[in-house]
C-alpha atoms as a PDB file:
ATOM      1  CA  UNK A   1      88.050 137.209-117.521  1.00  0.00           C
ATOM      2  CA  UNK A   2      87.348 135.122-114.350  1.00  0.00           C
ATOM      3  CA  UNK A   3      88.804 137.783-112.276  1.00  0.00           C
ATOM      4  CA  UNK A   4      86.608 140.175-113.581  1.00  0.00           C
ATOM      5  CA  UNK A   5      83.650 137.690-113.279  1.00  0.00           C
ATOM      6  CA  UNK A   6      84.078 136.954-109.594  1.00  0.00           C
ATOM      7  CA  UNK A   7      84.982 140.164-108.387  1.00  0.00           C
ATOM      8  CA  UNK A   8      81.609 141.846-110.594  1.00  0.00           C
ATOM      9  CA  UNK A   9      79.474 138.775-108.444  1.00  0.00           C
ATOM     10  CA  UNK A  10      80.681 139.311-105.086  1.00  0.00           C
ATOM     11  CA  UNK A  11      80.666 143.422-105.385  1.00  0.00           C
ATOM     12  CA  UNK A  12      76.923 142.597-106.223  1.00  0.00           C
ATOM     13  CA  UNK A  13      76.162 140.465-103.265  1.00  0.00           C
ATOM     14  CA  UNK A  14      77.735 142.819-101.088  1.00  0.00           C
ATOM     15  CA  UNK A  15      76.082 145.441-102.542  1.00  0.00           C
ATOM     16  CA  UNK A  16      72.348 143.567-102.233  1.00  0.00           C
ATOM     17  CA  UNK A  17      72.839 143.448 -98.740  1.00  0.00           C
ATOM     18  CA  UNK A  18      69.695 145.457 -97.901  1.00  0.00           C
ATOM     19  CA  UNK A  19      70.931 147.316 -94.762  1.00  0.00           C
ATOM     20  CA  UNK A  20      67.747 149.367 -94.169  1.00  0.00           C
ATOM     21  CA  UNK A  21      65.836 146.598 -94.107  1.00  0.00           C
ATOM     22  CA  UNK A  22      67.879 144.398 -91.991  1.00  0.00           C
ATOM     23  CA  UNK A  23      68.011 146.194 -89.618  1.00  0.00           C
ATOM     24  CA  UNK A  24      64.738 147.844 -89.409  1.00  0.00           C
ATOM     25  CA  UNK A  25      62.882 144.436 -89.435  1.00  0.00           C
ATOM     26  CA  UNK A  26      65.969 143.573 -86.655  1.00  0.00           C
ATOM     27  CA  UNK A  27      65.750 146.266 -84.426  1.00  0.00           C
ATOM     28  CA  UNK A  28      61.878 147.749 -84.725  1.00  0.00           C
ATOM     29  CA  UNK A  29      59.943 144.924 -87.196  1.00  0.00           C
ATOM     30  CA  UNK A  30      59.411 147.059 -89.760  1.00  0.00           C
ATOM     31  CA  UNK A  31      60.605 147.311 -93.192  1.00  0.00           C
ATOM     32  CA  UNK A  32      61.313 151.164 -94.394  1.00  0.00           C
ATOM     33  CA  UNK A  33      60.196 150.516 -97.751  1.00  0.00           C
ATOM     34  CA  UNK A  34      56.560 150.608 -96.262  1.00  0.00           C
ATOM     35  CA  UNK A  35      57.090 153.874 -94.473  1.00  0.00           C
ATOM     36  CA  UNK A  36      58.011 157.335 -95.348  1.00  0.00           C
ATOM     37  CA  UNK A  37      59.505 157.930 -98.505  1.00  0.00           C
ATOM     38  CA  UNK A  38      59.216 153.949 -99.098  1.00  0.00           C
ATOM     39  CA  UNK A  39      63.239 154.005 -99.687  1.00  0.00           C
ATOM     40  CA  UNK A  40      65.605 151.534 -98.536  1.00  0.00           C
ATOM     41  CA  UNK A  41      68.586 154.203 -97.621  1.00  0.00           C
ATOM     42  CA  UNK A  42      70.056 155.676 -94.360  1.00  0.00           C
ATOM     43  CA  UNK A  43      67.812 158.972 -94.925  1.00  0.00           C
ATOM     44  CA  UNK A  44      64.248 157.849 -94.818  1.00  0.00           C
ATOM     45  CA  UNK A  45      66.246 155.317 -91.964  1.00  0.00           C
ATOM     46  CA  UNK A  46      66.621 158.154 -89.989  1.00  0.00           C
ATOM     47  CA  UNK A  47      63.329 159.462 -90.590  1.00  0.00           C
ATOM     48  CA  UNK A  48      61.311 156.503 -89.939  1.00  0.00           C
ATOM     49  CA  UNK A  49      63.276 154.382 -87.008  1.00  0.00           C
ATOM     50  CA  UNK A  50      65.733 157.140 -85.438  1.00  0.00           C
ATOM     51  CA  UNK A  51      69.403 158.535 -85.232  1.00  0.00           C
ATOM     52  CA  UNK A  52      70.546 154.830 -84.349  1.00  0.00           C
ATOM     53  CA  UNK A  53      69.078 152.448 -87.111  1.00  0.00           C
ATOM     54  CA  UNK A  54      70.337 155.511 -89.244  1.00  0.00           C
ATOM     55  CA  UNK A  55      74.036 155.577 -88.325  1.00  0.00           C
ATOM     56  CA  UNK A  56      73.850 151.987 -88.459  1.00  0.00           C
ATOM     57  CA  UNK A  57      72.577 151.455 -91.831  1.00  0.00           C
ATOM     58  CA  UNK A  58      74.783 154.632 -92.960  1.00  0.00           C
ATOM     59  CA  UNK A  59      77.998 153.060 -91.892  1.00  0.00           C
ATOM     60  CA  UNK A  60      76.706 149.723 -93.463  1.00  0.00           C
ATOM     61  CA  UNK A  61      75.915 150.831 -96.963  1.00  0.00           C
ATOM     62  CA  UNK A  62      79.432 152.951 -96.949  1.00  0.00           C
ATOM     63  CA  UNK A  63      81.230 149.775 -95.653  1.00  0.00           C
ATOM     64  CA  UNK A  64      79.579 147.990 -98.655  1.00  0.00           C
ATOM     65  CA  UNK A  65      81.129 150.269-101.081  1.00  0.00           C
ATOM     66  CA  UNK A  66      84.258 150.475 -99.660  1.00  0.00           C
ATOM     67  CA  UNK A  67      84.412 146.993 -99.051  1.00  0.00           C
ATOM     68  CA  UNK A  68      83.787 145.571-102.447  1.00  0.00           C
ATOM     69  CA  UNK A  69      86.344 148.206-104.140  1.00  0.00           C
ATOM     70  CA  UNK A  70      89.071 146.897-101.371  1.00  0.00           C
ATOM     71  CA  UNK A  71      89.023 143.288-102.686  1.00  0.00           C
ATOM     72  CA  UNK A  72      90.541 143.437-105.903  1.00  0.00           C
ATOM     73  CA  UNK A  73      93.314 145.305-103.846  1.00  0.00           C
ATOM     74  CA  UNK A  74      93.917 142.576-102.006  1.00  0.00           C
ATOM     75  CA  UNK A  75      92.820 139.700-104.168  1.00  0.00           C
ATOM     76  CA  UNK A  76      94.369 140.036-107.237  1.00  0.00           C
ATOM     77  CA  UNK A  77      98.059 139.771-108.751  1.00  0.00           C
ATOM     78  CA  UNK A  78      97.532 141.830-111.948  1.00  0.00           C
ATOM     79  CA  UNK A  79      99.477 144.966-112.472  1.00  0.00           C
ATOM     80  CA  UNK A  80      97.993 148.211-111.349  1.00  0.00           C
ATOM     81  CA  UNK A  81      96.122 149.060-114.202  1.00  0.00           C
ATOM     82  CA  UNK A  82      94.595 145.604-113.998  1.00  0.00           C
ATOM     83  CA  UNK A  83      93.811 145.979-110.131  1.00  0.00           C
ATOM     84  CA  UNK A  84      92.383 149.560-111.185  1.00  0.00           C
ATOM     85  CA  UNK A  85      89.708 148.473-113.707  1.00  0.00           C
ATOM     86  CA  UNK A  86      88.877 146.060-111.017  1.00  0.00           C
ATOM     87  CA  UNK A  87      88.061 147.888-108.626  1.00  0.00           C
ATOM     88  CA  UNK A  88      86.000 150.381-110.679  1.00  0.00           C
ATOM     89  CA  UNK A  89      84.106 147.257-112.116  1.00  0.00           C
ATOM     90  CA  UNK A  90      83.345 146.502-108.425  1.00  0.00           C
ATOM     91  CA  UNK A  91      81.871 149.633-107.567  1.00  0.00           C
ATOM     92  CA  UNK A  92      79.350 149.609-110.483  1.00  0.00           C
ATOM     93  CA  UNK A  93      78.416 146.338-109.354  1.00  0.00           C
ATOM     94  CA  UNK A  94      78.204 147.017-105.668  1.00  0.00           C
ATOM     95  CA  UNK A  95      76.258 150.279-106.547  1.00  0.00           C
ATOM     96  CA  UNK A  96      74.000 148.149-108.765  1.00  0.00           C
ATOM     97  CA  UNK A  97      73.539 145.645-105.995  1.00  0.00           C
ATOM     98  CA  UNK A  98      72.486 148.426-103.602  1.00  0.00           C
ATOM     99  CA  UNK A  99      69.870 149.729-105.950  1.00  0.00           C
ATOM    100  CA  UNK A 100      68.677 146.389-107.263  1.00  0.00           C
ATOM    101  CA  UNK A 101      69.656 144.109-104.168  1.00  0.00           C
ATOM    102  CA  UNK A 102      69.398 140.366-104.669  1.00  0.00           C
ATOM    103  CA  UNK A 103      68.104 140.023-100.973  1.00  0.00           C
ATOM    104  CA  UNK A 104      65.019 142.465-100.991  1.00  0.00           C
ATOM    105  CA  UNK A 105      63.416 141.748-103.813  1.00  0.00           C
ATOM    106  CA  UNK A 106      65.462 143.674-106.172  1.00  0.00           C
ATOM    107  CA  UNK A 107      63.940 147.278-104.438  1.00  0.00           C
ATOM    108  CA  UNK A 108      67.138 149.305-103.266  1.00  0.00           C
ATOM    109  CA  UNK A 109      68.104 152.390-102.052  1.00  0.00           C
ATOM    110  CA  UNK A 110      69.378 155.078-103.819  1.00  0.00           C
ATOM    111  CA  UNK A 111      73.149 154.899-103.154  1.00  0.00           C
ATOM    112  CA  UNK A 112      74.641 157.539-101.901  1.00  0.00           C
ATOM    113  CA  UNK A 113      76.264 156.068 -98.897  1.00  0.00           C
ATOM    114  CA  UNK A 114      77.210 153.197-100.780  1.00  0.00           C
ATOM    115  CA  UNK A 115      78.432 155.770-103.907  1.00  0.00           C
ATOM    116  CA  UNK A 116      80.405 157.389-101.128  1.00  0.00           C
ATOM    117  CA  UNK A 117      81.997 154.013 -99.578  1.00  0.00           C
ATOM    118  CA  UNK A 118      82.854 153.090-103.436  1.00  0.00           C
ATOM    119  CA  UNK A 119      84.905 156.598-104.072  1.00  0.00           C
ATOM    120  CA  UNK A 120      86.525 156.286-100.236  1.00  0.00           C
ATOM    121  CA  UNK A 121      87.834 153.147-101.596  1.00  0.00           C
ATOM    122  CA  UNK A 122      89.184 154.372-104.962  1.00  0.00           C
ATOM    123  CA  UNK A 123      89.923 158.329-104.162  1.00  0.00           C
ATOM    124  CA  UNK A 124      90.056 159.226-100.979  1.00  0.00           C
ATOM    125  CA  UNK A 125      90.914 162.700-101.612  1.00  0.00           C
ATOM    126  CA  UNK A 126      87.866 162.839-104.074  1.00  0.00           C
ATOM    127  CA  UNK A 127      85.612 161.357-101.348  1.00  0.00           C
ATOM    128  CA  UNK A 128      86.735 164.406 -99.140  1.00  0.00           C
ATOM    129  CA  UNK A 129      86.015 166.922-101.372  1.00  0.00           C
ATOM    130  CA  UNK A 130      82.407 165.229-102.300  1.00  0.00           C
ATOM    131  CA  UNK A 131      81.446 165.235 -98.628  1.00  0.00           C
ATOM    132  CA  UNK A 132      82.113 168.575 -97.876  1.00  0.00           C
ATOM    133  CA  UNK A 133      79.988 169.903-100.260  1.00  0.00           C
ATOM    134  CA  UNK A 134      77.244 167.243 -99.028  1.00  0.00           C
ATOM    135  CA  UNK A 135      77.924 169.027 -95.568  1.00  0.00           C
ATOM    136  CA  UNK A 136      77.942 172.230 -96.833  1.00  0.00           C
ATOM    137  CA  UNK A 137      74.988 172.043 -98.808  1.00  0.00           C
ATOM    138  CA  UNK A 138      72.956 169.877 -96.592  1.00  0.00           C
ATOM    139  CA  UNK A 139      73.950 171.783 -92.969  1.00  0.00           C
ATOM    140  CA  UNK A 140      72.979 175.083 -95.162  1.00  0.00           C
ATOM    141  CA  UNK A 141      69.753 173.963 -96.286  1.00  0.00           C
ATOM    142  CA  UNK A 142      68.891 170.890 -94.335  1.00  0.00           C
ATOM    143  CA  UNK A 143      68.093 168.972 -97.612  1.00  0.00           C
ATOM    144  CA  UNK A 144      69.559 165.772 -97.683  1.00  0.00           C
ATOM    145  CA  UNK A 145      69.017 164.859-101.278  1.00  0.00           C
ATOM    146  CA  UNK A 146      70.120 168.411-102.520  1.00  0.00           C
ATOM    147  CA  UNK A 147      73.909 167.555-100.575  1.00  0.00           C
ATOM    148  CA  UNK A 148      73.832 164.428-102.297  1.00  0.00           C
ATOM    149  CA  UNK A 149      72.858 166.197-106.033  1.00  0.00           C
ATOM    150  CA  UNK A 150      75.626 169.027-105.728  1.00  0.00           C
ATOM    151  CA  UNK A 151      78.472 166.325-104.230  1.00  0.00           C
ATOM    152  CA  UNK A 152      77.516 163.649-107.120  1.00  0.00           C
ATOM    153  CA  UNK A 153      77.331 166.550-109.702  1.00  0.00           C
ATOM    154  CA  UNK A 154      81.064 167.918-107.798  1.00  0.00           C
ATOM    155  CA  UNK A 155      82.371 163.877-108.321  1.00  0.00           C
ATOM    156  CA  UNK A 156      83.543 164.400-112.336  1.00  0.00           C
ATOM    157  CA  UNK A 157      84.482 168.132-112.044  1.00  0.00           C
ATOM    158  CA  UNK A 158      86.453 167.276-109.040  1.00  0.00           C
ATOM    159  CA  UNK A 159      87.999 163.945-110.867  1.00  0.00           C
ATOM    160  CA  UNK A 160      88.990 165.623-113.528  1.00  0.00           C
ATOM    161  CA  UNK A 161      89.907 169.470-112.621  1.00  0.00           C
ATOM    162  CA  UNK A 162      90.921 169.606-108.979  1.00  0.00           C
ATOM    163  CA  UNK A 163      92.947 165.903-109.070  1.00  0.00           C
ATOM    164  CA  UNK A 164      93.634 166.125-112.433  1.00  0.00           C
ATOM    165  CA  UNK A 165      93.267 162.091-113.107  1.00  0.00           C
ATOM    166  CA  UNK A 166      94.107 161.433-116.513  1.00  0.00           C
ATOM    167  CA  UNK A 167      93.038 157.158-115.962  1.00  0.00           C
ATOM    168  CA  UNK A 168      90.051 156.956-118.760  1.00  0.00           C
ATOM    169  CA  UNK A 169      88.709 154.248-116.792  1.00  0.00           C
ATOM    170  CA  UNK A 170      88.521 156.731-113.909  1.00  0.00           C
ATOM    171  CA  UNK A 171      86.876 159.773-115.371  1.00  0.00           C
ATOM    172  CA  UNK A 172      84.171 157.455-117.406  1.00  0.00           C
ATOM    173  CA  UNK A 173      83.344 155.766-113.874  1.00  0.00           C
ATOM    174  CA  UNK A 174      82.916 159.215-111.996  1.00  0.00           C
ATOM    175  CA  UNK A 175      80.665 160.638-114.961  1.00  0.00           C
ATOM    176  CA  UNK A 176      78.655 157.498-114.843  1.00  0.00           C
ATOM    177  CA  UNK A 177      78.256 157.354-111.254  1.00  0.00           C
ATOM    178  CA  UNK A 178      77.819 161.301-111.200  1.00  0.00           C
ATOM    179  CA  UNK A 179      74.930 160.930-113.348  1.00  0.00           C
ATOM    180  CA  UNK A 180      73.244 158.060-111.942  1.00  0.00           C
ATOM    181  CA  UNK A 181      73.355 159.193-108.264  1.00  0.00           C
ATOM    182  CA  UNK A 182      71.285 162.233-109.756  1.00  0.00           C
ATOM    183  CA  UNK A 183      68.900 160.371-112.172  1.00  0.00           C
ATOM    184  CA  UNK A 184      67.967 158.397-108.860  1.00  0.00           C
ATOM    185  CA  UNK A 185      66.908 161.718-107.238  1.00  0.00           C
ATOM    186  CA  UNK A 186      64.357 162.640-109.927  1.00  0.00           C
ATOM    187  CA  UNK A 187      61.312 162.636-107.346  1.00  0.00           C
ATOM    188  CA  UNK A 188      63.385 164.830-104.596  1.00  0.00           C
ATOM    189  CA  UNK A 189      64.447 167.085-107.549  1.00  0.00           C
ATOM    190  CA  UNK A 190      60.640 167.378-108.759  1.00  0.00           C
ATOM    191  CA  UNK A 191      59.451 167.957-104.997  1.00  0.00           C
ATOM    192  CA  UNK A 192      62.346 170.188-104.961  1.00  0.00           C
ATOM    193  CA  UNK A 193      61.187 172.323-107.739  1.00  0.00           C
ATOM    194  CA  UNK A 194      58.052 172.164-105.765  1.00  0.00           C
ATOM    195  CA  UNK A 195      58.758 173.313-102.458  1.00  0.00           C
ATOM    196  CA  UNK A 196      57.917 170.062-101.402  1.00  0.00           C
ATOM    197  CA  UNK A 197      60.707 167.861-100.381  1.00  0.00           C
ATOM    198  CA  UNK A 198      61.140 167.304 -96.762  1.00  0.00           C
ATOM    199  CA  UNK A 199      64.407 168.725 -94.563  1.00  0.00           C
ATOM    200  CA  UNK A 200      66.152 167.276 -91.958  1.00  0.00           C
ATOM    201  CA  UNK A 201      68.011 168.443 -89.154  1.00  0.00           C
ATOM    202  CA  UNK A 202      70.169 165.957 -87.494  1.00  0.00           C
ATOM    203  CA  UNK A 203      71.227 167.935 -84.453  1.00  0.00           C
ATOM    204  CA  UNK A 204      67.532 168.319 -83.690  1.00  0.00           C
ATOM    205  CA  UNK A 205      66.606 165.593 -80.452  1.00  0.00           C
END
């Protein structure tokens, strides 16, 4: 139980680490949740402060997912069913840290780069698949929040049908985070519906 306790707090501290703001109040003093879309991820990042605060705050929030899944790896002596649970435990927390962080006033992103760190951490593989259909979807259509619908709604089906994982533990997590990833997109979906939601194209200078 204290296992489970300390790994839940420190996956949510990691998590609250509010990498778009950081580093927008770092490198340009200003906070993104002011500007654009008035969300504390990589994409309105890019849109606001540039392709450099972007990457950075991209490679931050995956680094936060992957990290906080990687401690239980190394961390704790239970068997491998224990270490699994673990690490799935730490990537709801991390992801809940990124949406709710601790250190900016409990206003997040949405967590797609941290969703994506947590699954590089637990399934590789799975994390391949997912970001080729973000690629695919997004380089086809230049919508960022449509790649990141069709790879979060691809997370289960892939899970389940293409890797055939049998772990409970692992097919509730990837439904859950599926899901969530999505129901955090419900204004892009709406604009999308719309005709509204704004593209990006980031081999445009």
């Amino acid at each position: 139980m204290i296992e489970f306790i300390v790994f839940s707090l420190s996956a949510y501290l990691l998590g609250s680490i509010p990498s778009a703001v950081w580093v927008g109040k770092a490198l340009h003093g200003i906070d993104v949740r002011e500007h654009g879309s008035k969300n504390a991820g990589a994409t309105n990042t890019f849109r606001v402060l540039g392709k450099k605060a972007g990457i950075i705050v991209l490679l931050m929030d995956v680094l936060k997912g992957v990290a906080a899944v990687f401690l239980p790896r190394f961390l704790s002596e239970g068997n491998e069913e224990h270490i699994i649970q673990l690490e799935l435990l730490a990537g709801v927390f991390v992801f809940l840290g990124h949406l709710f962080p601790l250190f900016a006033g409990f206003r997040g992103g949405k967590g797609v780069a941290t969703s994506l760190g947590i699954i590089i951490g637990i399934h590789p593989p799975a994390a391949g698949v997912c970001f080729l259909v973000f690629l695919i979807v997004f380089i086809s259509t230049h919508y960022v929040s449509l790649g990141a619908i069709a790879a979060s709604f691809c997370f289960p089906f892939v899970v389940i049908l293409v890797f055939q994982e049998h772990s409970p533990y692992l097919v509730v997590f990837s439904i859950v985070i599926g899901i969530t990833v999505i129901a955090t997109h419900k204004k892009n979906i709406q604009r999308l519906v719309q005709g509204q939601e704004n593209k990006m194209n980031l081999f445009k200078k």
